[in-house]
N, C-alpha and C. Protein backbone atom coordinates (compact mmCIF):
# COMPACT_ATOMS: atom_id res chain seq x y z
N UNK A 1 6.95 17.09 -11.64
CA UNK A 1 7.19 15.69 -11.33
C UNK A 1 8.05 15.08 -12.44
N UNK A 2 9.05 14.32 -11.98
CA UNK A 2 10.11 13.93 -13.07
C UNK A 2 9.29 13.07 -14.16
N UNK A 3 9.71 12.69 -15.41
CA UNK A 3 9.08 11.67 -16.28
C UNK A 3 9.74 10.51 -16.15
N UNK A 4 11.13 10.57 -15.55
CA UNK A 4 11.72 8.94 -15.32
C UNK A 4 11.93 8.39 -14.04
N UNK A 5 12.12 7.22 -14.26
CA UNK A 5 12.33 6.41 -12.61
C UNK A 5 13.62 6.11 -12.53
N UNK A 6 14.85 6.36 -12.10
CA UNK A 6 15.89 5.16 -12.18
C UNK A 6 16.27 4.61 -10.87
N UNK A 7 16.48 3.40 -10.78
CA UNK A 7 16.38 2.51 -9.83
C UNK A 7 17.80 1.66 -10.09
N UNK A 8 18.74 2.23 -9.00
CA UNK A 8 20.12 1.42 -9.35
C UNK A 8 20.22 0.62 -8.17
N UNK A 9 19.09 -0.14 -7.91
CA UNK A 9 19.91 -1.11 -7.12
C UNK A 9 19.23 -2.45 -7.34
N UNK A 10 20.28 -3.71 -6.96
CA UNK A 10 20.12 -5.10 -7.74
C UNK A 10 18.98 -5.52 -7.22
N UNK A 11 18.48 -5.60 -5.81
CA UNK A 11 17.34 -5.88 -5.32
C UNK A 11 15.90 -5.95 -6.30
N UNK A 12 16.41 -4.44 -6.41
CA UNK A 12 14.88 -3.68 -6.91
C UNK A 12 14.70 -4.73 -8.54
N UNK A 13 15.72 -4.41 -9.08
CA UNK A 13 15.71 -4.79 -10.65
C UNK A 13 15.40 -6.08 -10.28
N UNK A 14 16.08 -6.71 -9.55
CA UNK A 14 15.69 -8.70 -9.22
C UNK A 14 14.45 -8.83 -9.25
N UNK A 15 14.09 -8.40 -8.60
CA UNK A 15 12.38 -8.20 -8.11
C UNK A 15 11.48 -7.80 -9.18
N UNK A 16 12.03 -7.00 -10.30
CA UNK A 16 11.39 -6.19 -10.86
C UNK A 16 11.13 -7.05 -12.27
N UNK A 17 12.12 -7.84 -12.30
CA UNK A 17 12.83 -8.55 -13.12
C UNK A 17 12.28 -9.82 -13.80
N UNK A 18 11.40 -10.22 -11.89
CA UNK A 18 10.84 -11.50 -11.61
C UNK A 18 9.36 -11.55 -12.09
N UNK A 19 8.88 -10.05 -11.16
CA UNK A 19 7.77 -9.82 -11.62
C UNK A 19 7.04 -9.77 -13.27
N UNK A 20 8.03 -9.31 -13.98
CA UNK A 20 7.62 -9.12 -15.46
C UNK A 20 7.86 -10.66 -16.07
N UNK A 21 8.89 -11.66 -15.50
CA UNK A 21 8.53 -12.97 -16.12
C UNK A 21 7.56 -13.48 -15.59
N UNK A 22 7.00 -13.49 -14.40
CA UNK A 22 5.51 -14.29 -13.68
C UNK A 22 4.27 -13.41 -14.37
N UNK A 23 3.93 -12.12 -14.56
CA UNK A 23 2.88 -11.71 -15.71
C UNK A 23 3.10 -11.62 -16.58
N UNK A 24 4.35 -11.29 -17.61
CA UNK A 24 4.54 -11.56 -18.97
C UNK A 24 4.06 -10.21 -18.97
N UNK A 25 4.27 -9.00 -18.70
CA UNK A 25 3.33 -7.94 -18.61
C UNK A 25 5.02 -6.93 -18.74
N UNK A 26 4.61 -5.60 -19.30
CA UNK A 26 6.25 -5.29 -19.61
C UNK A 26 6.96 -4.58 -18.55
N UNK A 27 7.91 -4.04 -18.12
CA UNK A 27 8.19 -3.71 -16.84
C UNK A 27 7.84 -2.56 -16.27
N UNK A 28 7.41 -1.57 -17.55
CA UNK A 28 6.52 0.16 -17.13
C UNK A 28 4.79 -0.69 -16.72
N UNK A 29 4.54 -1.37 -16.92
CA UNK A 29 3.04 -1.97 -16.83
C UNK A 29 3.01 -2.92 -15.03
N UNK A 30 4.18 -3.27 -14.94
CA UNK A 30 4.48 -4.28 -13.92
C UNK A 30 4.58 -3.34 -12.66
N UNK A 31 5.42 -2.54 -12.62
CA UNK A 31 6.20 -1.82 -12.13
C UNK A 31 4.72 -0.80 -11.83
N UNK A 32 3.82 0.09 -12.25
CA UNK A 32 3.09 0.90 -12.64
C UNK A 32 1.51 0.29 -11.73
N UNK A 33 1.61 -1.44 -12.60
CA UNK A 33 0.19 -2.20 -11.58
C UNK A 33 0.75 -2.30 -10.34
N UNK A 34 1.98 -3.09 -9.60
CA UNK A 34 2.27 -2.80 -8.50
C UNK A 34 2.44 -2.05 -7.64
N UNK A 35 3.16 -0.83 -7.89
CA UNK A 35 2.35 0.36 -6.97
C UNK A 35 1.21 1.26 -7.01
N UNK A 36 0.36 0.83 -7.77
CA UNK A 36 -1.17 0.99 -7.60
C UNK A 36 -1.33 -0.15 -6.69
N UNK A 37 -1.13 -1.09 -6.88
CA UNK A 37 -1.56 -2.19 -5.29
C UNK A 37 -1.18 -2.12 -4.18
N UNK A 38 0.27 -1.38 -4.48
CA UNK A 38 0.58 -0.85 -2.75
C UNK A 38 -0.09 -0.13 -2.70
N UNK A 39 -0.53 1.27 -3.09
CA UNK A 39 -0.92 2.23 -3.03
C UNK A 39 -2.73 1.74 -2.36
N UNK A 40 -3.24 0.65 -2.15
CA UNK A 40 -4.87 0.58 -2.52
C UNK A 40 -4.61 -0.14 -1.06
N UNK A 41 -3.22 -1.00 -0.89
CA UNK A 41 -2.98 -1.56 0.35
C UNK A 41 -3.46 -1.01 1.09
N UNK A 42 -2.08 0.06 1.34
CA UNK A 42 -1.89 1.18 1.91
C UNK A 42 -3.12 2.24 2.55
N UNK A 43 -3.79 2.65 1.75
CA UNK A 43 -5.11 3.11 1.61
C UNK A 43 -5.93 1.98 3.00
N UNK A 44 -5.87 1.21 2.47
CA UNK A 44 -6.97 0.21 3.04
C UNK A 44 -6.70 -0.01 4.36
N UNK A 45 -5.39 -0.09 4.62
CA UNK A 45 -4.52 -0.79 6.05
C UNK A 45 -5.32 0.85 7.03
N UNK A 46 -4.89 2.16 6.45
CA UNK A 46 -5.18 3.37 7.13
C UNK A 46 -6.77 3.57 7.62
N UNK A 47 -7.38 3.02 6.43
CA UNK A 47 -8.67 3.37 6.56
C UNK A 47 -9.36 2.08 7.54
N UNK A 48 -8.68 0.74 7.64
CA UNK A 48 -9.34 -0.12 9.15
C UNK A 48 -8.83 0.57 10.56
N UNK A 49 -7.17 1.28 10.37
CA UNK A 49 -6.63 1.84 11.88
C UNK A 49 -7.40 3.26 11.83
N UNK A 50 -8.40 3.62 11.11
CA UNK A 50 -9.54 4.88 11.61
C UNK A 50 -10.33 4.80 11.79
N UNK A 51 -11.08 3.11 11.37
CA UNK A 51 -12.02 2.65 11.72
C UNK A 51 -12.16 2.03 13.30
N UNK A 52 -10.95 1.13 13.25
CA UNK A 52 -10.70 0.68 14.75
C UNK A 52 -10.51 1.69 15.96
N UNK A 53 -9.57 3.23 15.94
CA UNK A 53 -9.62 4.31 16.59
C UNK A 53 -11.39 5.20 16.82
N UNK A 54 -11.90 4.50 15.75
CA UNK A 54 -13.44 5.74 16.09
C UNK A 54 -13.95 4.54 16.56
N UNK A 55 -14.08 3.20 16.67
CA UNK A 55 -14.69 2.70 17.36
C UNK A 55 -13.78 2.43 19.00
N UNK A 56 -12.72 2.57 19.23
CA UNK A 56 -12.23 2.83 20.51
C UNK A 56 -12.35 4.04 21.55
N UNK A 57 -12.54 5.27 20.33
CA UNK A 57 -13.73 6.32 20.78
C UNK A 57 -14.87 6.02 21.24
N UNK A 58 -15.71 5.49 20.74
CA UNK A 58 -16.94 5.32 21.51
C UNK A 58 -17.01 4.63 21.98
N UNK A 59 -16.25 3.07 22.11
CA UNK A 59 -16.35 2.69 23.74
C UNK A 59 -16.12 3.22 24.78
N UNK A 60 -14.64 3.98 24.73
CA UNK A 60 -14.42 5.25 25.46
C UNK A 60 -15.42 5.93 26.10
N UNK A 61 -16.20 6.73 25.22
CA UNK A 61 -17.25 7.52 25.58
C UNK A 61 -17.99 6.99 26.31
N UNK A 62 -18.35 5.84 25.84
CA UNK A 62 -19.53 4.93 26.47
C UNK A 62 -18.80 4.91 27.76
N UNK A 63 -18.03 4.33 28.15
CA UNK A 63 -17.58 3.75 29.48
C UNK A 63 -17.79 4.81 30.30
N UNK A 64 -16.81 6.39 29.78
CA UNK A 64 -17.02 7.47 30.50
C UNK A 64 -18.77 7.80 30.55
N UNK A 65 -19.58 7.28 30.13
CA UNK A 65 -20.97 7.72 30.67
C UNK A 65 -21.68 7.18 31.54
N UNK A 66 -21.37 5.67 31.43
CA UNK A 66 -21.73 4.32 32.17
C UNK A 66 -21.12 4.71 33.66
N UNK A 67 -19.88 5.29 33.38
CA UNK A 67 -19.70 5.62 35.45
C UNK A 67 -20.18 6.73 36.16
């Protein structure tokens, strides 16, 4: 796994840029907490659409027993 990031585009740095003046936090720390929060998002968003699919399973089931 590489040890560096480089990121050449203006977007990213704008953004990146913004973020480290609104926490005052340095940009390996900024950069580093933020995708741990996508990352927990992410996580979270998957784990309600497997929750919502196993419970669409067993209504499923259910229905198919009920007829």
């Amino acid at each position: 796994m590489p040890t560096k990031l480089l990121i050449e585009d203006q977007d990213a740095c704008a953004l990146a840029a913004e973020l480290v003046e609104l926490t005052g936090e340095s940009l390996r720390s900024a950069v580093v907490t933020a995708l741990r929060e996508q990352i927990a998002r992410e996580m979270a968003r998957k784990a309600r659409q497997e929750q919502i699919m196993a419970i669409t399973r067993d209504i499923a089931r259910g229905s198919r027993m009920a007829a």
